[in-house]
N, C-alpha and C. Protein backbone atom coordinates (compact mmCIF):
# COMPACT_ATOMS: atom_id res chain seq x y z
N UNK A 1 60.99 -20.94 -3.28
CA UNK A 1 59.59 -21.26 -3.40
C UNK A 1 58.78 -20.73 -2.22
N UNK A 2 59.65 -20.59 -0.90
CA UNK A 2 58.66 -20.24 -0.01
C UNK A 2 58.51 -18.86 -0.09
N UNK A 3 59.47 -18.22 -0.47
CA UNK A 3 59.09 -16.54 -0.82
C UNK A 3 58.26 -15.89 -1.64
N UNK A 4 57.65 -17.01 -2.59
CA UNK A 4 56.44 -16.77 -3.83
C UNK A 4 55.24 -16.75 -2.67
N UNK A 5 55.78 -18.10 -1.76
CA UNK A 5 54.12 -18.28 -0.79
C UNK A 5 54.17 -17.32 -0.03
N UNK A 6 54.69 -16.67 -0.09
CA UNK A 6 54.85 -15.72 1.16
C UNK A 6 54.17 -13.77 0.43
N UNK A 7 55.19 -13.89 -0.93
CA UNK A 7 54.39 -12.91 -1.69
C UNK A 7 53.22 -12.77 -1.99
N UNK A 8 52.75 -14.01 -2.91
CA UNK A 8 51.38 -14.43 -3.09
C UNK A 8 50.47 -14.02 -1.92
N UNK A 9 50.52 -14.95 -0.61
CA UNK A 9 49.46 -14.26 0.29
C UNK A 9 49.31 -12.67 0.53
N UNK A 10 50.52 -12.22 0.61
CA UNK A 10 50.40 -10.50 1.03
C UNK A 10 49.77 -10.17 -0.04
N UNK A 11 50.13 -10.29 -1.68
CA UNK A 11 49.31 -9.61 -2.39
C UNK A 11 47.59 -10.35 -2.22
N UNK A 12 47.78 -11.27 -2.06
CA UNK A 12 45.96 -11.81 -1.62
C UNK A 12 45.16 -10.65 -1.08
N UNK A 13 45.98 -10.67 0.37
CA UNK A 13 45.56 -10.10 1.28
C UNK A 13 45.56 -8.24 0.82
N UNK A 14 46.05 -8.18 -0.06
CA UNK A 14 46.04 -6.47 -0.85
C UNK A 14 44.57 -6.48 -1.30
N UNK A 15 44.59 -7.46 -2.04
CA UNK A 15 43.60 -7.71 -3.39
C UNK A 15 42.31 -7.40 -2.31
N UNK A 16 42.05 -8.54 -1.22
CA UNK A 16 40.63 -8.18 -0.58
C UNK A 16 40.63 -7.01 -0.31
N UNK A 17 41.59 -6.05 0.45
CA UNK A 17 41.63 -4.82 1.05
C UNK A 17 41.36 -4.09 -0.52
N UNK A 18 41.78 -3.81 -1.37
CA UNK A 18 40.86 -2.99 -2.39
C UNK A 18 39.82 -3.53 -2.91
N UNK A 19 39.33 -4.58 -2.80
CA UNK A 19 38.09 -5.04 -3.13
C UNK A 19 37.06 -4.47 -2.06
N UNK A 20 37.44 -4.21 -1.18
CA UNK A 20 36.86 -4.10 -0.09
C UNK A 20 36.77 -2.20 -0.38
N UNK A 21 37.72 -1.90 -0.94
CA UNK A 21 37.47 -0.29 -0.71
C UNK A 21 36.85 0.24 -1.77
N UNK A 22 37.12 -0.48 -2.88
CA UNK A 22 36.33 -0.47 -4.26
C UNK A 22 35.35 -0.87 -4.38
N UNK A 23 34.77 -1.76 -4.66
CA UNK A 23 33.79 -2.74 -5.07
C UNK A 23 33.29 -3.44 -3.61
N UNK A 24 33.21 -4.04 -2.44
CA UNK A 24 32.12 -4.11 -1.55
C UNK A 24 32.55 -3.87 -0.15
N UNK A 25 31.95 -2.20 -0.10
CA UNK A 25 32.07 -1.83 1.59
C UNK A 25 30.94 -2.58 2.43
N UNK A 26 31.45 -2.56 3.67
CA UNK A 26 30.92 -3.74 4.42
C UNK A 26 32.02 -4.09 5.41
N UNK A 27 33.01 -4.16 5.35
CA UNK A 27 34.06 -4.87 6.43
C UNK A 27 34.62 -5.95 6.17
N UNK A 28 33.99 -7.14 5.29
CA UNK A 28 34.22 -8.03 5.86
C UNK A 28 35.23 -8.45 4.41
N UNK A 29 35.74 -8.49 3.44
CA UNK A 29 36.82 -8.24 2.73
C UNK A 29 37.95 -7.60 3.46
N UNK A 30 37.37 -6.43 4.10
CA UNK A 30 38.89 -6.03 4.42
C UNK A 30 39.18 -6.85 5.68
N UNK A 31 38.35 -7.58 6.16
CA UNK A 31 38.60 -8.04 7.42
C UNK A 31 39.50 -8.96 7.06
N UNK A 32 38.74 -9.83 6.24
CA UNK A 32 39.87 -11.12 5.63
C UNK A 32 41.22 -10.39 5.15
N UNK A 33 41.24 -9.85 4.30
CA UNK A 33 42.41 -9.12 3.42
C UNK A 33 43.24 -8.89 4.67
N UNK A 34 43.10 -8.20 6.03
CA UNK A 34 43.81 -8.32 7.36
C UNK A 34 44.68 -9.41 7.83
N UNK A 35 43.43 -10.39 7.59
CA UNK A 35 44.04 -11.86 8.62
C UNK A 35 44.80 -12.30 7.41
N UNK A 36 44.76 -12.37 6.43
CA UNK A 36 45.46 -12.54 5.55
C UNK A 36 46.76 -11.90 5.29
N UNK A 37 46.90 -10.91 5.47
CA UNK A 37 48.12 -10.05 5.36
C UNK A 37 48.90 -10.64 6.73
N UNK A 38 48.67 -10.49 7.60
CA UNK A 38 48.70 -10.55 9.29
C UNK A 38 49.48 -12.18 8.68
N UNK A 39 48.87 -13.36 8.55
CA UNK A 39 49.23 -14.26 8.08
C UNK A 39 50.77 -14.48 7.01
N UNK A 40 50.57 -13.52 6.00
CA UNK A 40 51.98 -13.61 5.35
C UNK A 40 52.92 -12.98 5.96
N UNK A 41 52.47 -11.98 6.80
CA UNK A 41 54.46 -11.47 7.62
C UNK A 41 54.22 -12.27 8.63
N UNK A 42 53.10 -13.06 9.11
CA UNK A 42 53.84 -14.32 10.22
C UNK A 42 54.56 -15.28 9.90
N UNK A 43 53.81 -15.89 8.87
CA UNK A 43 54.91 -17.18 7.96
C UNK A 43 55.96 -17.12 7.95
N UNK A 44 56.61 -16.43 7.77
CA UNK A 44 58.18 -16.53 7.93
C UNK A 44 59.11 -16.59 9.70
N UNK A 45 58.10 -15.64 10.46
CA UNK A 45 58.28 -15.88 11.15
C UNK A 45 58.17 -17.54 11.99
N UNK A 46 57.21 -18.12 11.73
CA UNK A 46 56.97 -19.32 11.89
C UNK A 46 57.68 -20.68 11.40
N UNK A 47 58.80 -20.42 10.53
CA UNK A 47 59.84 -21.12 10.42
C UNK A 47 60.98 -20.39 10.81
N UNK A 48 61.00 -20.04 11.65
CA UNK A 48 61.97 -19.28 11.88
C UNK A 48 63.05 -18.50 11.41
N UNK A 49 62.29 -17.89 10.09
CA UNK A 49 63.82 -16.45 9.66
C UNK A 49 63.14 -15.21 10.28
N UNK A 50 63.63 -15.14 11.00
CA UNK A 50 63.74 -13.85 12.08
C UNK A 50 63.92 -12.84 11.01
N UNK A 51 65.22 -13.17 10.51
CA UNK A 51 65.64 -11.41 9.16
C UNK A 51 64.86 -11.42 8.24
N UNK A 52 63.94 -12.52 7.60
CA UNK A 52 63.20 -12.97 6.61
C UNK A 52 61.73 -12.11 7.13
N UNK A 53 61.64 -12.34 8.53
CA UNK A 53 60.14 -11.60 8.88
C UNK A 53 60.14 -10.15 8.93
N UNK A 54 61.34 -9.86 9.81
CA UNK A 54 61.64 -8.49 9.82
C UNK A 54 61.41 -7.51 8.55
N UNK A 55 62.23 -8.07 7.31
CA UNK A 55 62.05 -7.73 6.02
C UNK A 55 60.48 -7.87 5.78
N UNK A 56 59.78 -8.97 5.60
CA UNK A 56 58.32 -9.29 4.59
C UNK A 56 57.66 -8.18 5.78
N UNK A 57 57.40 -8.04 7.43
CA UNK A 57 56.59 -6.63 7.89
C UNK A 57 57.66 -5.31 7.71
N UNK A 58 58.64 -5.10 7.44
CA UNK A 58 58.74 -4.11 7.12
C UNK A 58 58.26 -3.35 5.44
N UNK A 59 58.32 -4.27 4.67
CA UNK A 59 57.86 -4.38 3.13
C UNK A 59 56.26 -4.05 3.33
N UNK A 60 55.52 -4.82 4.53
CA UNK A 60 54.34 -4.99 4.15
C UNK A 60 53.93 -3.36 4.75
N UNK A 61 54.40 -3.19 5.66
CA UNK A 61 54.27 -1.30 6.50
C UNK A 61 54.68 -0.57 5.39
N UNK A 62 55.58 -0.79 4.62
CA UNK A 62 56.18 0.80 3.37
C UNK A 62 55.00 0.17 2.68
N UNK A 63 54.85 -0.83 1.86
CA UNK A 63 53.11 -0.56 0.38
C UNK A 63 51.93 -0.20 1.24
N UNK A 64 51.56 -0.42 2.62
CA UNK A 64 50.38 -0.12 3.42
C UNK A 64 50.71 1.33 3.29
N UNK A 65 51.78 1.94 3.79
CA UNK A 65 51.96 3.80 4.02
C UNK A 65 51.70 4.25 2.32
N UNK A 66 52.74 3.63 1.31
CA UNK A 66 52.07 4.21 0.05
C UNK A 66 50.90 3.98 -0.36
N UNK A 67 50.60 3.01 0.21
CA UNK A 67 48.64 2.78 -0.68
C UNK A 67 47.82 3.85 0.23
N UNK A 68 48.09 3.83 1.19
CA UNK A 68 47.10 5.32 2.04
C UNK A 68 47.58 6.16 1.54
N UNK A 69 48.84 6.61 1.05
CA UNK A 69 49.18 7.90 0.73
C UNK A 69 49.03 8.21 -0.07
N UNK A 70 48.90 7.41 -1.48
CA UNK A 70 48.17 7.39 -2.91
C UNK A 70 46.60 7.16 -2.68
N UNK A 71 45.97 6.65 -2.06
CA UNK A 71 44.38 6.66 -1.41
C UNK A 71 44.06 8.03 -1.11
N UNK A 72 44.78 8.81 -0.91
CA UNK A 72 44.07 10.12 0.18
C UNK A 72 44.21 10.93 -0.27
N UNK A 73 45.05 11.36 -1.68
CA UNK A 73 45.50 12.13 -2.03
C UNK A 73 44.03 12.17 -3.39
N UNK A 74 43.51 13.16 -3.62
CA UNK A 74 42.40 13.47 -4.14
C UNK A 74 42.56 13.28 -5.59
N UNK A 75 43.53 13.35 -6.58
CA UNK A 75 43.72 13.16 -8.38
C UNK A 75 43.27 11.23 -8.00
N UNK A 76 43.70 10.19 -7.27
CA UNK A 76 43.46 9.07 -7.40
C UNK A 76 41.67 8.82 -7.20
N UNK A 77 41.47 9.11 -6.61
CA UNK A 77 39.58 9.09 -6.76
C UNK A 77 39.23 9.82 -7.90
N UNK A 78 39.49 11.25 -8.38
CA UNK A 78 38.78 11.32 -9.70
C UNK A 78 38.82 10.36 -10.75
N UNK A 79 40.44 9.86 -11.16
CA UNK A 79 40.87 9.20 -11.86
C UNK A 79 39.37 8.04 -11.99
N UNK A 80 38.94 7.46 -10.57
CA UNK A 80 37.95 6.02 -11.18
C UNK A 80 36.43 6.61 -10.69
N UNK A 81 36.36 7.73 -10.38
CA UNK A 81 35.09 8.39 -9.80
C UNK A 81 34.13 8.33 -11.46
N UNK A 82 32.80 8.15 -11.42
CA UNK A 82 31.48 8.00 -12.25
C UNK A 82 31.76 10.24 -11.90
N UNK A 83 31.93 10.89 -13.23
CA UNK A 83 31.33 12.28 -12.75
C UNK A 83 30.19 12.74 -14.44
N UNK A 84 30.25 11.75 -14.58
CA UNK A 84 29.07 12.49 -15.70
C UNK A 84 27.71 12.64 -15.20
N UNK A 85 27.30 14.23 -16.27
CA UNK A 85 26.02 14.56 -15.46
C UNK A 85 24.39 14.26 -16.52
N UNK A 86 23.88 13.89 -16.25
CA UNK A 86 22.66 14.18 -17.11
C UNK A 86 21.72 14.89 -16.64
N UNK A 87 21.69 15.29 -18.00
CA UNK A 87 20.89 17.18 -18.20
C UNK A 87 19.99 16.76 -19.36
N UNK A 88 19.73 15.58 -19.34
CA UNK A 88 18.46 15.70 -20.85
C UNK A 88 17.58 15.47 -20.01
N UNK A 89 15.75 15.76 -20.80
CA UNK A 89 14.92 14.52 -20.42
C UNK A 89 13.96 14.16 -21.44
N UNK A 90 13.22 13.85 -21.18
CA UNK A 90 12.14 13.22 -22.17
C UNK A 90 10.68 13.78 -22.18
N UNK A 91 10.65 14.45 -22.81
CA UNK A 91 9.72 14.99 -23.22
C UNK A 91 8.41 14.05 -23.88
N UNK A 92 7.02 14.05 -22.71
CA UNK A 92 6.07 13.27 -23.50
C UNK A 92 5.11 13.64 -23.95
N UNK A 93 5.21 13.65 -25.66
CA UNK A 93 4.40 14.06 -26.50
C UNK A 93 2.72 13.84 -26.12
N UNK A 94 2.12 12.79 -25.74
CA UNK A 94 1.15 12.28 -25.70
C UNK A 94 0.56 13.20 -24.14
N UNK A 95 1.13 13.51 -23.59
CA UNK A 95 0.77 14.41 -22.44
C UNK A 95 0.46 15.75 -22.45
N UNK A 96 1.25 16.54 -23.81
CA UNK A 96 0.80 17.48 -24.19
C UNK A 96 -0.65 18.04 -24.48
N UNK A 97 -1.29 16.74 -24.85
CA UNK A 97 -2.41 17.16 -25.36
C UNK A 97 -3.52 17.03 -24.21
N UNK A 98 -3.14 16.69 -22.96
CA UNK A 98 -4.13 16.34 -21.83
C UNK A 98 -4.27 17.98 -20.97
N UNK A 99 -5.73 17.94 -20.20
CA UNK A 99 -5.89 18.51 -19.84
C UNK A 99 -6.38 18.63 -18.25
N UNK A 100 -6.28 19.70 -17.63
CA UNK A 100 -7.22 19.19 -16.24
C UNK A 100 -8.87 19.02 -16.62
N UNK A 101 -9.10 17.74 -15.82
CA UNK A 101 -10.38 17.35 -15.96
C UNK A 101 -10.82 16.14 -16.85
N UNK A 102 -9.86 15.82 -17.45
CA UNK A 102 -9.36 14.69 -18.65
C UNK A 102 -9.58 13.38 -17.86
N UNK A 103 -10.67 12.62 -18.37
CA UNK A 103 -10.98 11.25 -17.96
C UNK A 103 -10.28 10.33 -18.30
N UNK A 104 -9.77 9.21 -17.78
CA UNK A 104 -9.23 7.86 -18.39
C UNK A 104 -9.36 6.56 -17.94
N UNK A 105 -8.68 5.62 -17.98
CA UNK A 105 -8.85 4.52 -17.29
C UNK A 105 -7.33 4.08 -16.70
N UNK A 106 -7.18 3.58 -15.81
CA UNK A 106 -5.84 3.01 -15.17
C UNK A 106 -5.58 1.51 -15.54
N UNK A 107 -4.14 1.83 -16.35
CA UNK A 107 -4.13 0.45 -17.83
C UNK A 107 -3.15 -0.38 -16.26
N UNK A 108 -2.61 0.10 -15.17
CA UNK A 108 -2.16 -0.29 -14.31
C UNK A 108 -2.26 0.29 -12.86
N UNK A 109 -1.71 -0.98 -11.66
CA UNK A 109 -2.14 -0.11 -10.75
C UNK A 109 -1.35 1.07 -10.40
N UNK A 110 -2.40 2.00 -9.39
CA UNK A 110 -1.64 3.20 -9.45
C UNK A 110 -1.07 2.93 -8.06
N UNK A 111 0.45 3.07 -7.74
CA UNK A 111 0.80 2.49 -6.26
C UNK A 111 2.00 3.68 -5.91
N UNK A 112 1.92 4.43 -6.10
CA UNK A 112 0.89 5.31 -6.27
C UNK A 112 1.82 5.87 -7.86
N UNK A 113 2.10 5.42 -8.21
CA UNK A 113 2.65 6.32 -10.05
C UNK A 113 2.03 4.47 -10.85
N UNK A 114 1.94 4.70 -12.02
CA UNK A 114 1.86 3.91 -12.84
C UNK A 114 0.98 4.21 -14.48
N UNK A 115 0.27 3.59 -14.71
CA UNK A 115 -0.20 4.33 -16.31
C UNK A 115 -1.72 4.45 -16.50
N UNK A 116 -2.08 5.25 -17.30
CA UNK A 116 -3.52 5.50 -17.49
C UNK A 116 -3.40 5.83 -19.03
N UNK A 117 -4.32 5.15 -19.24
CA UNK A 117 -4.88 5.63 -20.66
C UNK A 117 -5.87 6.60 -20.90
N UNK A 118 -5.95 7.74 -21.68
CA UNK A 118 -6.69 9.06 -21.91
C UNK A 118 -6.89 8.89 -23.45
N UNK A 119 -8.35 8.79 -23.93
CA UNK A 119 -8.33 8.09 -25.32
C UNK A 119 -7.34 7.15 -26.23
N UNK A 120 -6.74 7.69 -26.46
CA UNK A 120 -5.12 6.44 -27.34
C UNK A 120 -4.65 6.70 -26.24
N UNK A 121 -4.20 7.74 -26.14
CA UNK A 121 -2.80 7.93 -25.16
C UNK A 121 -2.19 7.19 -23.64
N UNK A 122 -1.34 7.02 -23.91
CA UNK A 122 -0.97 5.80 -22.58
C UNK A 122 0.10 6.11 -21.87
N UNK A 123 -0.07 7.42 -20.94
CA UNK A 123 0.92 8.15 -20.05
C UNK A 123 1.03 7.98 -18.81
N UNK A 124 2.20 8.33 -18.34
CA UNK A 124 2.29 7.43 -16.67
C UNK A 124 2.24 8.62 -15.93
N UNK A 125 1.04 8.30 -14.88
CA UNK A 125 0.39 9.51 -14.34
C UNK A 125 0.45 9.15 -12.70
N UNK A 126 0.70 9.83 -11.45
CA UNK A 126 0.76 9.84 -10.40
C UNK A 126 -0.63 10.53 -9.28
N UNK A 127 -0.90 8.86 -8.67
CA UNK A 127 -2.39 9.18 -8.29
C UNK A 127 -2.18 10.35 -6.60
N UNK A 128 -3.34 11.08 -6.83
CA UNK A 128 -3.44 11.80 -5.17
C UNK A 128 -3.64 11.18 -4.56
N UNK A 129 -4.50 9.92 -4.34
CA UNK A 129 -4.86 9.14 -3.04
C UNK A 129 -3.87 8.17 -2.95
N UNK A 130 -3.72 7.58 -2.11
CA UNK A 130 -2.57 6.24 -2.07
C UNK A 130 -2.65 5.22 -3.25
N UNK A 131 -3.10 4.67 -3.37
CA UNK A 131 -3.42 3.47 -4.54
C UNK A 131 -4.83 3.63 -5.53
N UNK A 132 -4.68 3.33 -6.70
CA UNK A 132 -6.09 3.06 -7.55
C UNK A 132 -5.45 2.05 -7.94
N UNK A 133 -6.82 1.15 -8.19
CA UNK A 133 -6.54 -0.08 -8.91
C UNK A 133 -6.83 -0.34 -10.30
N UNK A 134 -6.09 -1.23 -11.18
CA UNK A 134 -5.97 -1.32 -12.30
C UNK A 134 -8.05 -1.16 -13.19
N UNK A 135 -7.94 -0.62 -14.10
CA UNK A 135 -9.15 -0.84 -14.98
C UNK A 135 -10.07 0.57 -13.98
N UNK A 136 -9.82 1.04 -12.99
CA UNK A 136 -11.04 1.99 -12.39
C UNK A 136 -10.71 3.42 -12.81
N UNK A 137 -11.53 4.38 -13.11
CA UNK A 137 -12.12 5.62 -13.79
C UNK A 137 -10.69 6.40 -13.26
N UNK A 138 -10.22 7.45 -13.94
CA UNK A 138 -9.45 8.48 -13.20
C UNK A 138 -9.65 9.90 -13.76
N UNK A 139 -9.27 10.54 -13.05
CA UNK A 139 -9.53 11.71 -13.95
C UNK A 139 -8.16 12.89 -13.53
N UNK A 140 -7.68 13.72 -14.13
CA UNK A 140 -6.63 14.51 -14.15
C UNK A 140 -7.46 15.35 -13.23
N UNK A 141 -6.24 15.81 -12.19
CA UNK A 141 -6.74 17.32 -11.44
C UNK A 141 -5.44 18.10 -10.95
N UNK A 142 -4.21 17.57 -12.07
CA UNK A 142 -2.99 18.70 -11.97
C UNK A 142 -2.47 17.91 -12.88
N UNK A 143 -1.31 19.27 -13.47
CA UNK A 143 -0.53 18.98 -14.26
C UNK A 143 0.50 19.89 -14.13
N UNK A 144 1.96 19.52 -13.76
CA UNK A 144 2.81 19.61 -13.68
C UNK A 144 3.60 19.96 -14.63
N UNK A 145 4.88 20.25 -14.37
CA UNK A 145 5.87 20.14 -15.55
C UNK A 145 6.17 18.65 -16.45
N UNK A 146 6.74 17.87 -15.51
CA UNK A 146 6.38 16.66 -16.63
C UNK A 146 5.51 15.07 -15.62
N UNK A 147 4.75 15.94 -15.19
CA UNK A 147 3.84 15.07 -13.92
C UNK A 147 2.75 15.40 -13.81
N UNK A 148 1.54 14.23 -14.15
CA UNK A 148 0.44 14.26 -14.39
C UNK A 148 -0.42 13.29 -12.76
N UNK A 149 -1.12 14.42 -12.17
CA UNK A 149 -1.55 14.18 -10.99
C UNK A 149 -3.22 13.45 -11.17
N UNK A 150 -3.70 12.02 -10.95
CA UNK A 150 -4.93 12.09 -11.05
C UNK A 150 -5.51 11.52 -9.95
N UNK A 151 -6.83 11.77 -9.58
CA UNK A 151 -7.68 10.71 -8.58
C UNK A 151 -8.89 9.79 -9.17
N UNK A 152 -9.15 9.18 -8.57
CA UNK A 152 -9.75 7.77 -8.77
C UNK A 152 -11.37 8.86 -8.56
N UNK A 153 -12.05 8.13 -9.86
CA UNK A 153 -13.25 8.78 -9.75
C UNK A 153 -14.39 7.72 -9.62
N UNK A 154 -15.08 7.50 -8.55
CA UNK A 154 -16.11 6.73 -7.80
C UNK A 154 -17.17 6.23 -8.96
């Protein structure tokens, strides 16, 4: 029974250390996952099986050397690496039809991107000055590829 308690913590102390390398860098997982590990090859020592400790840190040094050595080796990161790319976009119809010089109103504020309405149309347009505020005049004075530049007209 005491060799389950003794397993159990080391794998604990695994579990934070990849939580820690996976899911939240920061330190302080692996810090615990440390004192934790550090903790299960002492236990044994602490009742005294000398051959019992010797064994659980020598066990715990060979999975530490294979988990770095399977860590570093570059096929294990692709394996859980995000590599998809996106190459679409969205094309907005309602922008097509605007022009430079095109009056509207700002259906929100502009801080500095947000939306303006240009007769129906209700496209999200990026102001030149720092901020316009919601409901005041705008008017187009660029147009971009898919970015509609306006300023606040007095």
């Amino acid at each position: 029974m005491f060799w389950i308690l003794v397993v159990g913590i080391i794998l604990i102390g695994f579990l934070f250390i990849l939580a820690e390398v996976l899911f939240v860098p920061g330190g302080v997982l692996g810090a615990i996952g440390g004192i934790v590990l550090l903790y299960g090859i002492y236990l044994p020592y602490s009742v005294g099986e000398t051959t019992g400790g010797h064994i659980t840190l020598a066990a715990t040094l060979v999975l530490l050397t294979i988990s770095l050595f399977m860590a570093i080796r570059s096929q294990t990161w692709k394996k859980i690496q995000l590599d998809k790319v996106i190459d679409s976009n969205v094309k907005n119809k309602d922008a097509e039809t605007l022009l430079v010089g095109d009056q509207g109103l700002a259906t929100s504020r502009l801080n500095p991107m947000g939306t303006a309405r240009f007769d129906s149309n209700y496209v999200e347009v990026t102001t030149f000055d720092n901020f316009t505020d919601e409901g005041k005049q705008v008017e187009i004075i660029k147009i971009e590829k898919n970015k509609i530049i306006v300023k606040q007209i007095n």
